[in-house]
C-alpha atoms as a PDB file:
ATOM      1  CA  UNK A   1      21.611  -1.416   4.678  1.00  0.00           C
ATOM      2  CA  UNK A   2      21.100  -5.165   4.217  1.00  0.00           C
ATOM      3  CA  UNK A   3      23.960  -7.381   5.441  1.00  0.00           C
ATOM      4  CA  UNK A   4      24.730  -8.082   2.021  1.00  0.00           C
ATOM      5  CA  UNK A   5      25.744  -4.887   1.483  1.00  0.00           C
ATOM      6  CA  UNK A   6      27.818  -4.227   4.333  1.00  0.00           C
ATOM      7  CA  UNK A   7      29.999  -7.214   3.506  1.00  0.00           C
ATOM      8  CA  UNK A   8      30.231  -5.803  -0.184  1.00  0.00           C
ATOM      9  CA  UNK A   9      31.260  -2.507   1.464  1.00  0.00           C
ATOM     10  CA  UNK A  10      33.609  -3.967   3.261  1.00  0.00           C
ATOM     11  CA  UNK A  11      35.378  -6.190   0.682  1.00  0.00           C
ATOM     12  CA  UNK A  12      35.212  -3.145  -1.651  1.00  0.00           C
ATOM     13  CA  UNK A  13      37.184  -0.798   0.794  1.00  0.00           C
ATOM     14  CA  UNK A  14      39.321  -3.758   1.747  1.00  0.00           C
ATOM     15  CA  UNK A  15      39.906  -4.602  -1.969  1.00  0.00           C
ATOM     16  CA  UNK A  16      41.025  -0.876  -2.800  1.00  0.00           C
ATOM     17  CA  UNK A  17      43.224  -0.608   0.782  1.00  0.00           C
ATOM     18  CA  UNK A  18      45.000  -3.698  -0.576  1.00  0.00           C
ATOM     19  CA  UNK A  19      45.508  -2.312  -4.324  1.00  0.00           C
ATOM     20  CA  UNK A  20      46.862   1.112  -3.388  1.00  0.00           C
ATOM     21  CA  UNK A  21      49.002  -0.317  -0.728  1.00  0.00           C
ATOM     22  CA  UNK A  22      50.476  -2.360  -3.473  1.00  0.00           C
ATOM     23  CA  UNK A  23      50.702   0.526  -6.253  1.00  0.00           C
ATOM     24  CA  UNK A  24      53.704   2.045  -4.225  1.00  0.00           C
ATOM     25  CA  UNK A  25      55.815  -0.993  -5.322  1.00  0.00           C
ATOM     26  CA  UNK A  26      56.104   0.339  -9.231  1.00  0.00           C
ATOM     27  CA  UNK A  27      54.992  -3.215 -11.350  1.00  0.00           C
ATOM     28  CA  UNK A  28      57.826  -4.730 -13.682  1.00  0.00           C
ATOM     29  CA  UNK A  29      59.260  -7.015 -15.821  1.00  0.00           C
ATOM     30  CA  UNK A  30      62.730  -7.630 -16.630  1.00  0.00           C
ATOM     31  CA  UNK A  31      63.904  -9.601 -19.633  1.00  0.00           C
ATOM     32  CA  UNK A  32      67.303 -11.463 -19.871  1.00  0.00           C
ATOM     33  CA  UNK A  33      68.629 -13.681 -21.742  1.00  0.00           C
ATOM     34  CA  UNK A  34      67.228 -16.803 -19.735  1.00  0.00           C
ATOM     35  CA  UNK A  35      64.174 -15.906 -18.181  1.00  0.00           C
ATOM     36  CA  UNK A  36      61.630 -13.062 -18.268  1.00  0.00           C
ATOM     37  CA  UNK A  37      61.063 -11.752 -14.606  1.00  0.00           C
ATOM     38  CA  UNK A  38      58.447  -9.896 -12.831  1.00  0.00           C
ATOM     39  CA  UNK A  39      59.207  -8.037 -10.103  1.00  0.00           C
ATOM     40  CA  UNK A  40      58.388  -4.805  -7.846  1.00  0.00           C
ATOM     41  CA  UNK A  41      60.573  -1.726  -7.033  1.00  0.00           C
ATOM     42  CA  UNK A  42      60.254   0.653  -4.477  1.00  0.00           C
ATOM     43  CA  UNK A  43      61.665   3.794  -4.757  1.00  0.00           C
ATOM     44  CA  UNK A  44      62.508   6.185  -1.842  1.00  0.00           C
ATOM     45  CA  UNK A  45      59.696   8.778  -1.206  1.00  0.00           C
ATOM     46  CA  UNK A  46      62.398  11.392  -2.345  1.00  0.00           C
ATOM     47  CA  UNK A  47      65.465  11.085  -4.357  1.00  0.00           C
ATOM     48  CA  UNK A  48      68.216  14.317  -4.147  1.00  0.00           C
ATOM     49  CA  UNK A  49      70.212  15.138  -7.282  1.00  0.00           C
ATOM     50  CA  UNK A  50      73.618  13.429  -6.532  1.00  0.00           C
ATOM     51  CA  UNK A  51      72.922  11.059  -3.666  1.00  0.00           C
ATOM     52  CA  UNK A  52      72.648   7.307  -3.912  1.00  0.00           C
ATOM     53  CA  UNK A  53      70.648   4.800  -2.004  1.00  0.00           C
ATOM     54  CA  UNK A  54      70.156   1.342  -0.671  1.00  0.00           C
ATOM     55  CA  UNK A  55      68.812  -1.499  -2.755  1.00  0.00           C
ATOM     56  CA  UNK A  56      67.071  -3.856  -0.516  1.00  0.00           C
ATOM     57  CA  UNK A  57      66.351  -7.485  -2.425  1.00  0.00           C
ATOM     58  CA  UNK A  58      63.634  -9.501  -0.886  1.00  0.00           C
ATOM     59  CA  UNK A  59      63.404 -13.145  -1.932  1.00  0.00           C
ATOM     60  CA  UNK A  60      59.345 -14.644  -1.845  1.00  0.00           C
ATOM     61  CA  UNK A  61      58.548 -18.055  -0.105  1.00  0.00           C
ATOM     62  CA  UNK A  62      57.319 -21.477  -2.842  1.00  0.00           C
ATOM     63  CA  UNK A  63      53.945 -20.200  -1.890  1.00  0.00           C
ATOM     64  CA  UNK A  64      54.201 -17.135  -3.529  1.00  0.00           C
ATOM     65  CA  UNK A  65      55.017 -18.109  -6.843  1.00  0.00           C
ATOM     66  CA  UNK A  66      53.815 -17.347 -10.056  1.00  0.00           C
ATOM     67  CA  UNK A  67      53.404 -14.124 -12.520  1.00  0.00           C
ATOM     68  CA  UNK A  68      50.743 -12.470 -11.091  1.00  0.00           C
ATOM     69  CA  UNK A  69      53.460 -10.057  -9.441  1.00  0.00           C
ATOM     70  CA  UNK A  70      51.666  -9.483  -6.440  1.00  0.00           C
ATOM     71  CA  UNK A  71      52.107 -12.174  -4.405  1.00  0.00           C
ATOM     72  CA  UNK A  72      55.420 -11.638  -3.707  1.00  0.00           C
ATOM     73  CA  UNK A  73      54.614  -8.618  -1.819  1.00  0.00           C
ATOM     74  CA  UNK A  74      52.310 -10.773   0.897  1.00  0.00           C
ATOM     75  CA  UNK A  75      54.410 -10.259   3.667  1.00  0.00           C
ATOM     76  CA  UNK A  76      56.746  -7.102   3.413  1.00  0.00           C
ATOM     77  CA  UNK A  77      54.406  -4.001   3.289  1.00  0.00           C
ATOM     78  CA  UNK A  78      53.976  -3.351   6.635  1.00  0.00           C
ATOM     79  CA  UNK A  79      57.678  -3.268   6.915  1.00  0.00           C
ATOM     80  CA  UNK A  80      58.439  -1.462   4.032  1.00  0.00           C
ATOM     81  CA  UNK A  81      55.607   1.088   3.782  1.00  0.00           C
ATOM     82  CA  UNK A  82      55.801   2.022   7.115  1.00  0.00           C
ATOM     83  CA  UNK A  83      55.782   6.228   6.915  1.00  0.00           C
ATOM     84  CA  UNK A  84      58.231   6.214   9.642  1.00  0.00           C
ATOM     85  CA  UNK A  85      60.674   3.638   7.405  1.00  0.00           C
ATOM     86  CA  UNK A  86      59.924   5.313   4.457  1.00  0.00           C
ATOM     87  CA  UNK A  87      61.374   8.590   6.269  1.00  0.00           C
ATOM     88  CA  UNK A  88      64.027   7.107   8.467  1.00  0.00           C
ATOM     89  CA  UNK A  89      65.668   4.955   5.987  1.00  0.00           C
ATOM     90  CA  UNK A  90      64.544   5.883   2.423  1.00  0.00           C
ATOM     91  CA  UNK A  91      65.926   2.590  -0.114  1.00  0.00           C
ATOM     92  CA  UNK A  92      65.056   1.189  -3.057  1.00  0.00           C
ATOM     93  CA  UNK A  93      63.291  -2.215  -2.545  1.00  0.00           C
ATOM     94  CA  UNK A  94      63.044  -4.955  -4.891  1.00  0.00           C
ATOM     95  CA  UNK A  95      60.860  -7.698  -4.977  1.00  0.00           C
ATOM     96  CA  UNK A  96      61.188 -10.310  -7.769  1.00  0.00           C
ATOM     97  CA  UNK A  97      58.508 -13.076  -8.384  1.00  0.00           C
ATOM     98  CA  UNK A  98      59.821 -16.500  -8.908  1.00  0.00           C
ATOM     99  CA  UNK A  99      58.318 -18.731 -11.523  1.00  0.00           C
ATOM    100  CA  UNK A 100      55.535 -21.152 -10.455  1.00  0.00           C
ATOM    101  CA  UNK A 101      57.756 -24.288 -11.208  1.00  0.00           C
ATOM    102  CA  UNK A 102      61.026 -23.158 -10.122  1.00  0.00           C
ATOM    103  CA  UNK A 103      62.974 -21.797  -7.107  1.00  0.00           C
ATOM    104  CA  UNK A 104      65.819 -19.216  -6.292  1.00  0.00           C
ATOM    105  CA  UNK A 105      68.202 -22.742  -5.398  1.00  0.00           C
ATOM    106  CA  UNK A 106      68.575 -25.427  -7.341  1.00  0.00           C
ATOM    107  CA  UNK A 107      69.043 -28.866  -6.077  1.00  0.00           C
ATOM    108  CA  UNK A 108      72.629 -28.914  -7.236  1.00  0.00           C
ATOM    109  CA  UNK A 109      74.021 -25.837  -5.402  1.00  0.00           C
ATOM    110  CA  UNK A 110      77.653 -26.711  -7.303  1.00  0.00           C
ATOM    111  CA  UNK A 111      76.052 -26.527 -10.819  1.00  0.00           C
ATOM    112  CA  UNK A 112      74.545 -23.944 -13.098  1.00  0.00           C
ATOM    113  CA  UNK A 113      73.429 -21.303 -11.712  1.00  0.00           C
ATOM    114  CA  UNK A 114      69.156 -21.231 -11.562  1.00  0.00           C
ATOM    115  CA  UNK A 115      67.738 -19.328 -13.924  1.00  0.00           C
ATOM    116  CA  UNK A 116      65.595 -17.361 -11.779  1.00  0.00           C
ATOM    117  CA  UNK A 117      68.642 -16.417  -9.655  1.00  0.00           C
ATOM    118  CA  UNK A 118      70.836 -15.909 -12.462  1.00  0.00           C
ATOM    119  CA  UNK A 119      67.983 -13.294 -13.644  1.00  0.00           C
ATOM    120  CA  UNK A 120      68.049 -11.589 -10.193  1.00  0.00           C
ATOM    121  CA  UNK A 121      71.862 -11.237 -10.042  1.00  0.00           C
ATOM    122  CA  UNK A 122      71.299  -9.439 -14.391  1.00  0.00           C
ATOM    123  CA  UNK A 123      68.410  -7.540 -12.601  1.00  0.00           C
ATOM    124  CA  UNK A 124      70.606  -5.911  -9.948  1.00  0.00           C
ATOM    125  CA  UNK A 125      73.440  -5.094 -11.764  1.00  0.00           C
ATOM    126  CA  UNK A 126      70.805  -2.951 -14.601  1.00  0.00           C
ATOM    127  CA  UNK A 127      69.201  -1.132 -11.759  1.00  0.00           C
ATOM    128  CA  UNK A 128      72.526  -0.269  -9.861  1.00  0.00           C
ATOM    129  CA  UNK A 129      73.417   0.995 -13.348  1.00  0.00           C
ATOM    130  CA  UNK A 130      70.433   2.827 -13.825  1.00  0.00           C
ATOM    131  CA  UNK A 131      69.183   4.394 -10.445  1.00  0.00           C
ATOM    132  CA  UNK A 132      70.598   6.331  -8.105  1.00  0.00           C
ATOM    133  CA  UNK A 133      71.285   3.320  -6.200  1.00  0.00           C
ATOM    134  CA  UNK A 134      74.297   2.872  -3.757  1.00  0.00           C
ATOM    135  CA  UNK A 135      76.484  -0.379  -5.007  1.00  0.00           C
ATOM    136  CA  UNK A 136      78.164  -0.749  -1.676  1.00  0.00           C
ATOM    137  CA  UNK A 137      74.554  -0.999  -0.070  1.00  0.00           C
ATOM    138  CA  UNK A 138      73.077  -3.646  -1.549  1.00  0.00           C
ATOM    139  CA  UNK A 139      71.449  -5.596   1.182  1.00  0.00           C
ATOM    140  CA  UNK A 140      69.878  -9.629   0.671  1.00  0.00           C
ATOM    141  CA  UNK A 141      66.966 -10.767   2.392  1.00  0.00           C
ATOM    142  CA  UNK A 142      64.548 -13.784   2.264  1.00  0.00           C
ATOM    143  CA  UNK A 143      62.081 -16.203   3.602  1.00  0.00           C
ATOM    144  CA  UNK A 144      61.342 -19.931   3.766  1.00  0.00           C
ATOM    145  CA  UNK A 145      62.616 -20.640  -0.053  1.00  0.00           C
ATOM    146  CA  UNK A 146      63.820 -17.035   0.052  1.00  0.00           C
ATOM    147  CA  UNK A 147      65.582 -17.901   2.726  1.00  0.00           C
ATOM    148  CA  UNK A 148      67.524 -20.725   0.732  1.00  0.00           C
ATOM    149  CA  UNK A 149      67.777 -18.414  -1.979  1.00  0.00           C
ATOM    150  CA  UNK A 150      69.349 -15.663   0.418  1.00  0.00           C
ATOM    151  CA  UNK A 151      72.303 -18.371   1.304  1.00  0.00           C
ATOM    152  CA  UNK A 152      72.678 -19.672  -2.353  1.00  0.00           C
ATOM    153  CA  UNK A 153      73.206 -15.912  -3.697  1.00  0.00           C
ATOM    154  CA  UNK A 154      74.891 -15.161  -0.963  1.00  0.00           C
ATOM    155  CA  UNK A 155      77.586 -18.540  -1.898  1.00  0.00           C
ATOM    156  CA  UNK A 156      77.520 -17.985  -5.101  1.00  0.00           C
ATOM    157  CA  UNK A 157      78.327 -13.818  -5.393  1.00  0.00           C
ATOM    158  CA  UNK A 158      80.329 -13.229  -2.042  1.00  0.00           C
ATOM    159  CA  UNK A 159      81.454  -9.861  -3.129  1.00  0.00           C
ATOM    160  CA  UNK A 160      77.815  -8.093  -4.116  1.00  0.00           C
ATOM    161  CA  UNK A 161      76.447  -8.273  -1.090  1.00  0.00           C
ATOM    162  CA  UNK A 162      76.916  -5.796   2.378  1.00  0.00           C
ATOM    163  CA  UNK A 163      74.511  -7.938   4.569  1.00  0.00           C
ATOM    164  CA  UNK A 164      71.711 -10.270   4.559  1.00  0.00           C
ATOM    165  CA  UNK A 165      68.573 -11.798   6.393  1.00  0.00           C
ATOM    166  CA  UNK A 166      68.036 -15.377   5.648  1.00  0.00           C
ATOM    167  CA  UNK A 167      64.586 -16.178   7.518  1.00  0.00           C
ATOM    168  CA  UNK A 168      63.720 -19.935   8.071  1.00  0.00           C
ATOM    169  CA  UNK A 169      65.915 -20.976   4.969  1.00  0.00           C
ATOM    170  CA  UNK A 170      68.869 -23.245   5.208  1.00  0.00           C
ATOM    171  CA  UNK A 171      72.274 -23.543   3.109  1.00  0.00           C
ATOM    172  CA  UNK A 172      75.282 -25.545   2.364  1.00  0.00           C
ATOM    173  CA  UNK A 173      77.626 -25.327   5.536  1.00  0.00           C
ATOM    174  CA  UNK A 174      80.029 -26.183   3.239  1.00  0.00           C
ATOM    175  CA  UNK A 175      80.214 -23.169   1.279  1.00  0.00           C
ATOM    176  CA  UNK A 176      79.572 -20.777   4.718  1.00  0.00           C
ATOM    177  CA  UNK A 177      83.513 -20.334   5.187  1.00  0.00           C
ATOM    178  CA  UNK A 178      83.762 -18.472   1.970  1.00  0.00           C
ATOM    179  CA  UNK A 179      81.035 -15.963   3.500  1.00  0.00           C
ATOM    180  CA  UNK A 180      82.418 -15.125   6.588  1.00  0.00           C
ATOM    181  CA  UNK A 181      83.135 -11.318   5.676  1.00  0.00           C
ATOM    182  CA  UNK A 182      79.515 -11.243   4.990  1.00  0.00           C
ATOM    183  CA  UNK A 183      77.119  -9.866   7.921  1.00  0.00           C
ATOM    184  CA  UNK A 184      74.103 -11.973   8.520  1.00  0.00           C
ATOM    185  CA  UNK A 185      71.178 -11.807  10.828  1.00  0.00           C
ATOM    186  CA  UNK A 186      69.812 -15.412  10.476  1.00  0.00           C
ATOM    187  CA  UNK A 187      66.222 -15.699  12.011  1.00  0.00           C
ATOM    188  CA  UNK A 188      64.185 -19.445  12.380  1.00  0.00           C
ATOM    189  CA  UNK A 189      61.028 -20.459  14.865  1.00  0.00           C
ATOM    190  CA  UNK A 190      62.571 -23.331  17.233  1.00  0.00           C
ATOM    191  CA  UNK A 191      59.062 -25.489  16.277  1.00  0.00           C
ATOM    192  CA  UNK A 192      59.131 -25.296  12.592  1.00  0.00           C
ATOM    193  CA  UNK A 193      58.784 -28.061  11.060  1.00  0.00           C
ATOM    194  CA  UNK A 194      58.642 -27.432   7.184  1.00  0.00           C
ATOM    195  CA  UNK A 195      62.438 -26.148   7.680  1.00  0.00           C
ATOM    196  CA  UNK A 196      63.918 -27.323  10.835  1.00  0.00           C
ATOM    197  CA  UNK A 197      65.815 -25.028  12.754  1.00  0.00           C
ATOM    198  CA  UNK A 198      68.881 -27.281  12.235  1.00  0.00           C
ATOM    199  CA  UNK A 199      69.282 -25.802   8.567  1.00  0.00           C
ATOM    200  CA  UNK A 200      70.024 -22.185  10.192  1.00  0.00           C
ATOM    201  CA  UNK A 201      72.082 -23.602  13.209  1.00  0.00           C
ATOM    202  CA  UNK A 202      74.137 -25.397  10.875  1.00  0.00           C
ATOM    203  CA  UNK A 203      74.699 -22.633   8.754  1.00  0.00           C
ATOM    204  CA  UNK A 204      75.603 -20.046  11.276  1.00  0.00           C
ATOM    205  CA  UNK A 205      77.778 -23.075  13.386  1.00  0.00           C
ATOM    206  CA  UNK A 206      79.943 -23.179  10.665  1.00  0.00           C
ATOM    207  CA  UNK A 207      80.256 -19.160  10.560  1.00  0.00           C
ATOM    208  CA  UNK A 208      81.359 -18.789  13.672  1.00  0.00           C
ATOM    209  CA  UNK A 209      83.839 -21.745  13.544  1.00  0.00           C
ATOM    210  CA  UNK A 210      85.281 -19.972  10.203  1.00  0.00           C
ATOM    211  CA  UNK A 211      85.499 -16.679  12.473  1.00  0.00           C
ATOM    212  CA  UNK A 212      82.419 -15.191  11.006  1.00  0.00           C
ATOM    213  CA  UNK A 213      80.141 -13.103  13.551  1.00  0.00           C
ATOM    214  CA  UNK A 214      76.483 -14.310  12.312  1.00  0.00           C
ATOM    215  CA  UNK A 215      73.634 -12.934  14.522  1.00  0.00           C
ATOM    216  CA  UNK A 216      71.141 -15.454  15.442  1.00  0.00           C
ATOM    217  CA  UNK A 217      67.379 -15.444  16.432  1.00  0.00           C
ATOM    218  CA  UNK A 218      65.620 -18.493  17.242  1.00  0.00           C
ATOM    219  CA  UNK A 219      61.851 -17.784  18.173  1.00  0.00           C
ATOM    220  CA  UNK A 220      61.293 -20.260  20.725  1.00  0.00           C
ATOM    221  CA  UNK A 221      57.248 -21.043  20.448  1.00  0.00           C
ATOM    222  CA  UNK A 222      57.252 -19.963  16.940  1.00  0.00           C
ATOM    223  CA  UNK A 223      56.524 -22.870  13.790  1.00  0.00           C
ATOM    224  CA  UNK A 224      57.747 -21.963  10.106  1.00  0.00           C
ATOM    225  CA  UNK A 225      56.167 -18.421   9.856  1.00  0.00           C
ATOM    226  CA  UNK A 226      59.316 -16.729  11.594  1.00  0.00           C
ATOM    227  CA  UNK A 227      59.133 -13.986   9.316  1.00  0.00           C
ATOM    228  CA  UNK A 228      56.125 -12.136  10.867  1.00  0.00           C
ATOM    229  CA  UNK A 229      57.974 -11.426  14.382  1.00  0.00           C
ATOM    230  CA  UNK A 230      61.265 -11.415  12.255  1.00  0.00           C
ATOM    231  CA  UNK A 231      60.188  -8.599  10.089  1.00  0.00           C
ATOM    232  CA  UNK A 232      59.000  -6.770  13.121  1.00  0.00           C
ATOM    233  CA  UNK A 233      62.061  -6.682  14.899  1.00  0.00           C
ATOM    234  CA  UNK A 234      62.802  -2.808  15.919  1.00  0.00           C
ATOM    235  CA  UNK A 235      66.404  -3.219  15.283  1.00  0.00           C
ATOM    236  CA  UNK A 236      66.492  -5.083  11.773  1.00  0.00           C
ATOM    237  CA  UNK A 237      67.062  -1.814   9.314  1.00  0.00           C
ATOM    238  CA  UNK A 238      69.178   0.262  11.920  1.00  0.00           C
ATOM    239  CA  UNK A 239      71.397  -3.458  11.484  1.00  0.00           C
ATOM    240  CA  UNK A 240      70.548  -3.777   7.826  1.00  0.00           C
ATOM    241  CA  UNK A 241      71.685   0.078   6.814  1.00  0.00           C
ATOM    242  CA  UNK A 242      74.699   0.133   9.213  1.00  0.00           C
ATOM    243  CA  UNK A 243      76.651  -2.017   7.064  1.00  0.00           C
ATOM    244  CA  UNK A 244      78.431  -1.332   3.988  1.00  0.00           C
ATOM    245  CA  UNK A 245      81.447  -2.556   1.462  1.00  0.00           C
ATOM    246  CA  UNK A 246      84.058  -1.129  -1.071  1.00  0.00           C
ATOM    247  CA  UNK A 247      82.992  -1.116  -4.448  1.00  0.00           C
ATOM    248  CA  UNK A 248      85.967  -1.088  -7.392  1.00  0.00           C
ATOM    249  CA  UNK A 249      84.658   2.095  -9.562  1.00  0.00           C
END
């Protein structure tokens, strides 16, 4: 076999191990009255008559952008596929894709809402309707401009959310009292310099000074790619799935 044809060989059985790792993650769109969305669902491997699940809401980076709905899955299979996740905490998990040209916060946190948020927030409330999907289990997570997005949601619809993960994101401290019921687990690399680690010390500062208990993780030789150990962490769906909140009927 010339070495041509290995390396075709190889990107061929790489290509297809990418696509059918993908092709669990069901490929959607969601229309709404301001935006048209796509997005990814994962459903859990089984679903009994009568029982409700999780809905897990990941949040993409600004380099995954777009409407090729695929990108937005770059860094969350591992964590999400895994057989012994899949088994051990069976969820639905939902991964929107944000518009090339937009982003989940808007400069002006205090005005109208983003469009692409304001989609997310329609998006949720369908497939809670829907599926056989848990209200008071409806858990936020994010990274880098995902991570922004987790605090801006998180602001601006206190009462939707049982816990979230902002990774390497920042907020506006001066909303975080209002959140203080909320559970966080706030994650940032101590050398990043696309989003300093000030924005999450700032945010969960002002937590604990409202009498919030955020949990913190600074990676100390880590840069702006927090997510990969973040995402790895043994304990972050035993956290995620322990918490839970009232939901009027």
């Amino acid at each position: 076999m010339t070495k041509i044809s290995i390396l075709a060989s190889c990107l061929w059985i790489s290509f297809t191990g990418f696509t059918q790792e993908y092709s669990a993650f069901l490929n959607h769109a969601f229309q709404s009255p301001q935006d048209t969305l796509p997005y990814r669902l994962l459903l859990p491997e089984t679903i009994e008559p009568g029982k409700t699940y999780p809905l897990i809401i990941f949040l993409h980076g600004s380099g995954e952008r777009g409407n090729d709905n695929a990108l937005n899955l770059k860094y969350i299979t591992d964590l999400f596929l895994s057989v012994e996740n899949r088994k051990n905490y069976p969820a639905y998990v939902l991964v929107p894709q944000c518009p090339k040209n937009e982003r989940w916060a808007p400069e002006d946190w205090y005005g109208k809402i983003s469009p692409p948020a304001e989609t997310v927030i329609d998006l949720i409330d369908s497939l809670v309707k829907s599926n056989s999907i848990d209200a008071g289990r409806v858990y936020l997570m994010g990274l880098s401009m995902g991570g922004f997005g987790t605090w801006y949601l998180l602001t601006r619809f206190p009462d939707k959310f049982a816990a979230a993960v902002p990774i390497c994101g920042g907020g506006d401290w001066n909303r975080a009292s209002a959140i203080v019921h909320i559970p966080v687990w706030v994650f940032h690399g101590k050398k990043d310099e696309v989003v300093l680690p000030e924005q999450s010390r700032a945010m969960v500062k002002v937590l604990k000074k409202s009498g919030g208990n955020p949990r913190y993780t600074e990676y100390k030789k880590v840069g702006h790619d927090s997510w990969v150990q973040a995402l790895q962490e043994p304990e972050l769906l035993p956290w995620l799935f322990s918490h839970k909140i009232f939901v009027k009927p």
